[in-house]
Protein backbone atom coordinates (compact mmCIF):
# COMPACT_ATOMS: atom_id res chain seq x y z
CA UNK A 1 0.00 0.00 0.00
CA UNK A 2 1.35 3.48 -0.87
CA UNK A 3 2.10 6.13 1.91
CA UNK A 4 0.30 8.93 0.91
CA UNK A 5 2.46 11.28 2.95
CA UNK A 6 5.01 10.47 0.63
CA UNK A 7 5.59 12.41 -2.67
CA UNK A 8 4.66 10.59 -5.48
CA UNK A 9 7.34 11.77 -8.37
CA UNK A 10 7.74 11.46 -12.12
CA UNK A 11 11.06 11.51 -13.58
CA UNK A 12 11.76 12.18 -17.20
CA UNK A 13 15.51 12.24 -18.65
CA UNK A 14 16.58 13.55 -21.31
CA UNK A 15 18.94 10.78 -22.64
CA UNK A 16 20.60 12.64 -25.30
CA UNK A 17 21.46 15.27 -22.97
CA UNK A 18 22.54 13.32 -19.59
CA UNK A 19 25.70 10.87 -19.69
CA UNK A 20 24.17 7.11 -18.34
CA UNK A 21 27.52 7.10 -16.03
CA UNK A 22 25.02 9.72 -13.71
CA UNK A 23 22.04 7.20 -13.45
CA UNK A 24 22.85 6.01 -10.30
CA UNK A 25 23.21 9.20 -8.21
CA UNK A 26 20.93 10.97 -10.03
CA UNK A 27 18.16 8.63 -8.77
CA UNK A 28 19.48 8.14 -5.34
CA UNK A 29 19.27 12.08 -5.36
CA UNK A 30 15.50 11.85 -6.21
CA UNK A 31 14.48 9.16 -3.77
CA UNK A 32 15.72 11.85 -0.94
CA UNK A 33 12.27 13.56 -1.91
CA UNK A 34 10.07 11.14 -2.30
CA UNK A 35 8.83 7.70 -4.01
CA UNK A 36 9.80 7.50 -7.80
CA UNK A 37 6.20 6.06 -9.18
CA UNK A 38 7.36 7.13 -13.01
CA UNK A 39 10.87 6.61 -14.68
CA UNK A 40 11.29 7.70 -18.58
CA UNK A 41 14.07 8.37 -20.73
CA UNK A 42 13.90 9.53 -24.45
CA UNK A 43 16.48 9.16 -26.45
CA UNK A 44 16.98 7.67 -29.72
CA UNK A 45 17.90 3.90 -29.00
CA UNK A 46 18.89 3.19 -32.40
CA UNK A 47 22.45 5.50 -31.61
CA UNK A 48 25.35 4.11 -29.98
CA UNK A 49 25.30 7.06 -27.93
CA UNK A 50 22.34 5.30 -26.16
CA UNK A 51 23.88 2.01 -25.32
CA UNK A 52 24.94 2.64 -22.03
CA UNK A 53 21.69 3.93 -21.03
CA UNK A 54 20.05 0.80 -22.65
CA UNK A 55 22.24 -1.17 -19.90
CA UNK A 56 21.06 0.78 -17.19
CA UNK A 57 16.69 0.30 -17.62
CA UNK A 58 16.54 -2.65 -15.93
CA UNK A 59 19.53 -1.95 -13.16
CA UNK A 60 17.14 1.36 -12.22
CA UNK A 61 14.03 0.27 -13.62
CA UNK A 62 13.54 3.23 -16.26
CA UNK A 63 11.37 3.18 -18.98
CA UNK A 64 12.19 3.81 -22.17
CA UNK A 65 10.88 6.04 -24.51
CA UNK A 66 12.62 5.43 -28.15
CA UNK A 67 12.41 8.31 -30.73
CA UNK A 68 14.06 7.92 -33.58
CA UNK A 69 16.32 11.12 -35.09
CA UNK A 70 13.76 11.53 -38.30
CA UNK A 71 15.27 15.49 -38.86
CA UNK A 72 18.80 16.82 -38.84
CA UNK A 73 18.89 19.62 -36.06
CA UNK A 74 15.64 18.87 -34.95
CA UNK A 75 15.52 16.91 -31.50
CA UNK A 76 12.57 14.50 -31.17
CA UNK A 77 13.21 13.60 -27.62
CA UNK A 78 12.86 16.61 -26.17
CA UNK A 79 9.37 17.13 -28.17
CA UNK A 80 7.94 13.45 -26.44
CA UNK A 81 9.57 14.23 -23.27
CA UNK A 82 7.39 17.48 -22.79
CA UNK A 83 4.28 15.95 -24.67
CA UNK A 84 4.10 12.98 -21.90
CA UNK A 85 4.71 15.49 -19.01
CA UNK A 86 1.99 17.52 -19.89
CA UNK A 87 -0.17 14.26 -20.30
CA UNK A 88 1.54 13.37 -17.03
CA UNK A 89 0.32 16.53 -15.32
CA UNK A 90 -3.56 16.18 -16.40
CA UNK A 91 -3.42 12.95 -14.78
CA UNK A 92 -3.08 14.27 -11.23
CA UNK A 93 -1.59 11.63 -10.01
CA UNK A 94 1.99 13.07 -9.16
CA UNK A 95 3.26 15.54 -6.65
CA UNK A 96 6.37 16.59 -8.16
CA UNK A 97 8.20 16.03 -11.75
CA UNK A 98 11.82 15.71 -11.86
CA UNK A 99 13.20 17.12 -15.19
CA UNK A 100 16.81 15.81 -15.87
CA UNK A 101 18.45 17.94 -18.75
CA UNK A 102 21.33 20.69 -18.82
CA UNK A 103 18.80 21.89 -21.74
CA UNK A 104 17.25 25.53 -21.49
CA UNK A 105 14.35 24.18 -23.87
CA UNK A 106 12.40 23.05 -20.79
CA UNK A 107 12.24 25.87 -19.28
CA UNK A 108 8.48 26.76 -20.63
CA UNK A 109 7.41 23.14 -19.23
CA UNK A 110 9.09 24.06 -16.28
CA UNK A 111 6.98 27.24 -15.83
CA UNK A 112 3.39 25.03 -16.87
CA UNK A 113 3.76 22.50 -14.43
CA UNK A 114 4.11 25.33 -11.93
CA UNK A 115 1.43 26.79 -12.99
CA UNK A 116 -0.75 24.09 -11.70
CA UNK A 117 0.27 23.97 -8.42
CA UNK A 118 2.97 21.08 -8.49
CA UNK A 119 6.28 20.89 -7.63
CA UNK A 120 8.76 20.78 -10.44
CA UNK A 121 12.82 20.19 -9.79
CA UNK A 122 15.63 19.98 -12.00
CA UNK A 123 19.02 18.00 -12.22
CA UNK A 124 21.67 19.21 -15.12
CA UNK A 125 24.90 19.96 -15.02
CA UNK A 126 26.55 23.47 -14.28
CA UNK A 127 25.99 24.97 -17.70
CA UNK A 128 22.48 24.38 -17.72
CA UNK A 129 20.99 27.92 -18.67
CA UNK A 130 20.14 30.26 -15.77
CA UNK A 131 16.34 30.56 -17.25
CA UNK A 132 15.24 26.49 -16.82
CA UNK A 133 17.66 26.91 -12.84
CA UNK A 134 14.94 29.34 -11.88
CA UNK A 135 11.59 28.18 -13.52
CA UNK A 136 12.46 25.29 -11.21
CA UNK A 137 11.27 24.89 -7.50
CA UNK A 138 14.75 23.51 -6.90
CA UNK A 139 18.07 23.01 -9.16
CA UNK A 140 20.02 20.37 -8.49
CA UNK A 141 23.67 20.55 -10.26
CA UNK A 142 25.10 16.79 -11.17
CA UNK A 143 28.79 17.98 -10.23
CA UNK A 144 27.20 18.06 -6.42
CA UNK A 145 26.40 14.19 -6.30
CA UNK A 146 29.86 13.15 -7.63
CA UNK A 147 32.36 11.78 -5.37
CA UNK A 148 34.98 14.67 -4.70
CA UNK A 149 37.88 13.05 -6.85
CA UNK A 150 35.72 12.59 -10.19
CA UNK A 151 34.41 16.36 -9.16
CA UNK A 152 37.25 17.55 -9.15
CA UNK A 153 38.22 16.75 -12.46
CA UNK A 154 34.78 19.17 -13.76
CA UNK A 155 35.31 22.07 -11.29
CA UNK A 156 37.45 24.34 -9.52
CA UNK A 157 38.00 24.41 -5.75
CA UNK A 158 36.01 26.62 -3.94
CA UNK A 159 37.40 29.54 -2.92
CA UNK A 160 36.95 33.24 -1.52
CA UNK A 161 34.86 34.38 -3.73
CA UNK A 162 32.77 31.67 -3.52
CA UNK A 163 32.64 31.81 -0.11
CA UNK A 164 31.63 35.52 0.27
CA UNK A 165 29.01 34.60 -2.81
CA UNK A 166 27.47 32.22 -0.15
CA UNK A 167 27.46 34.67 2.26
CA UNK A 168 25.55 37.31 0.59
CA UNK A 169 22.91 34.82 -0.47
CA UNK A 170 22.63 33.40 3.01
CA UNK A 171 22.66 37.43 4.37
CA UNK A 172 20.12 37.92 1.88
CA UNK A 173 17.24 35.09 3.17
CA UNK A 174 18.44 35.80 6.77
CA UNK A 175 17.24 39.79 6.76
CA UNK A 176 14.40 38.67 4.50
CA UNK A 177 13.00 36.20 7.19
CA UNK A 178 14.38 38.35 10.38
CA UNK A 179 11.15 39.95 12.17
CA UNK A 180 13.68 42.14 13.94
CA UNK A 181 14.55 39.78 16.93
CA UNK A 182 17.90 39.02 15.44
CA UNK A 183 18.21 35.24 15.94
CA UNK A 184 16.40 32.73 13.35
CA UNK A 185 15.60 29.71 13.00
CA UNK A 186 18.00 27.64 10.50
CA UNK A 187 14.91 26.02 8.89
CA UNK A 188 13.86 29.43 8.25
CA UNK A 189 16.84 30.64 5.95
CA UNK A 190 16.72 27.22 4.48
CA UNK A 191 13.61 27.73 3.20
CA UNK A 192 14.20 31.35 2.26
CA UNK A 193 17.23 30.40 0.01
CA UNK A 194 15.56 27.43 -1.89
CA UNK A 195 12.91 29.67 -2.41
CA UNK A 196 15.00 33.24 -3.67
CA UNK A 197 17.72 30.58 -5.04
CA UNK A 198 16.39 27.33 -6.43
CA UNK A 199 20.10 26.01 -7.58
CA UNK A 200 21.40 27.00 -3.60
CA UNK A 201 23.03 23.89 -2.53
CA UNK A 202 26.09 24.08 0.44
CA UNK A 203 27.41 21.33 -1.72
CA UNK A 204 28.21 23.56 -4.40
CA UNK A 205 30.58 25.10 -1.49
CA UNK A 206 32.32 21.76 -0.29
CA UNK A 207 29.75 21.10 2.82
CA UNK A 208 26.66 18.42 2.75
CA UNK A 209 24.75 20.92 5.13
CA UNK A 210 24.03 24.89 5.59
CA UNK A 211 24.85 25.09 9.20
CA UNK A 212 28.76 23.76 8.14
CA UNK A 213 28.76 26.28 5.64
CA UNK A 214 27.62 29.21 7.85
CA UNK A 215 30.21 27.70 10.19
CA UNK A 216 32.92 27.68 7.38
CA UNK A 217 31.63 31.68 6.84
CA UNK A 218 32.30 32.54 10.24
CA UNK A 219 30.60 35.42 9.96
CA UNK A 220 27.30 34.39 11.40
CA UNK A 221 26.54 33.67 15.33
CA UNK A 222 25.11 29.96 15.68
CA UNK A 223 23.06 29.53 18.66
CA UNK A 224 22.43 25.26 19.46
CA UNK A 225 19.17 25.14 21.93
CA UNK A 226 19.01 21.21 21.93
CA UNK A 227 18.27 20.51 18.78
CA UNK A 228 17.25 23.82 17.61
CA UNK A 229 19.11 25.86 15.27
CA UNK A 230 19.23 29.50 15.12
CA UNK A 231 21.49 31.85 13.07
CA UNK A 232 21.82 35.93 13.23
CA UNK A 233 24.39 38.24 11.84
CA UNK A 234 27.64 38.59 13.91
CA UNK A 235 27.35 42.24 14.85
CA UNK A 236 30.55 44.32 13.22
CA UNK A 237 33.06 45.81 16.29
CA UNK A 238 33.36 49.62 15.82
């Protein structure tokens, strides 16, 4: 019997844009927000390109959608993916759609499925167009679920600057959220910053939480009551 607390989600891939060798992170990534009751990918199987992802459908149980490459320039897959999560999102029957691309084209379907009141989140990589980041409820960037060493080999280390990036975002959501008392709640700013930055992730910064990257900052004050959390601005020495 399914929980119905839990978040039913539908998953579509674009295969011609998302290297096979992500599958398995990608979907462990998803399960973190609920029960994956649809799995598609669309590509077209008839390309070696699309072997390795015709390994991996019965390893992760995806469906697969095969469109064959009928124009030069023209891609098919993306065309099916967004017809069947349109179809997908008349049905009613899902709380959230996953969209995994680094392609900007999705951004409209992005913005529709919003539109009717349901969560939509997207995994790409880092160049993934700033447009389909922000039509999304969250961004998720692929380069965060890699193990550091094969990260490493796509991305700099973080430094100052990204640091002090963090820090105005997180300064940002705090004094948005801040009824003037000073301290507040961690949960709080999280929610602020997924909300004012849907591709926000500490992970982009080195750290697997917020409250070690605040930490890392230094320039907050962290207040532990228990097991409550609560963050204000370090107040500047004159």
């Amino acid at each position: 019997m399914i929980d119905a607390n839990i978040p039913r989600l539908a998953v579509f891939i674009d295969g011609d844009n998302v290297s096979a060798a992500y599958a398995e992170v990608i979907l462990e990534e998803i399960a973190s927000f609920g029960e994956i009751s649809l799995r598609r990918i669309y590509g077209d199987f008839s390309s070696s390109r699309m072997n390795r992802w015709s390994d991996n459908q019965v390893q992760f149980g995806i469906v697969a959608q095969h469109v064959p490459s009928t124009t030069t320039g023209k891609n098919a897959s993306d065309i099916a993916l967004v017809i069947d999560a349109i179809d997908q999102l008349h049905s009613g029957l899902y709380d959230g759609f996953f969209i995994v691309s680094s392609d900007g084209d999705y951004t409209r379907l992005a913005h529709r499925i919003r539109e009717e009141g349901v969560h939509v989140y997207g995994i790409g990589e880092r160049k993934t167009p700033e447009a389909f980041r922000m039509a999304c409820k969250r961004f998720i960037y692929i380069e965060n679920l890699l193990p550091k060493a094969e990260d490493a080999k796509t991305g700099p280390a973080v430094e100052k600057a990204d640091l002090n990036f963090a820090y105005n975002r997180i300064r940002t959501a705090l004094r948005a959220v801040n009824d003037g008392n000073g301290e507040v709640h961690l949960s709080q700013v999280v929610q602020e910053l997924n909300k004012r930055y849907p591709d926000f992730d500490p992970r982009s910064f080195g750290k697997k939480r917020l409250l070690e990257l605040i930490e890392e900052i230094s320039k907050f004050k962290v207040t532990k009551q228990g097991n409550v959390v609560f963050v204000q601005e370090k107040v500047k020495q004159k």
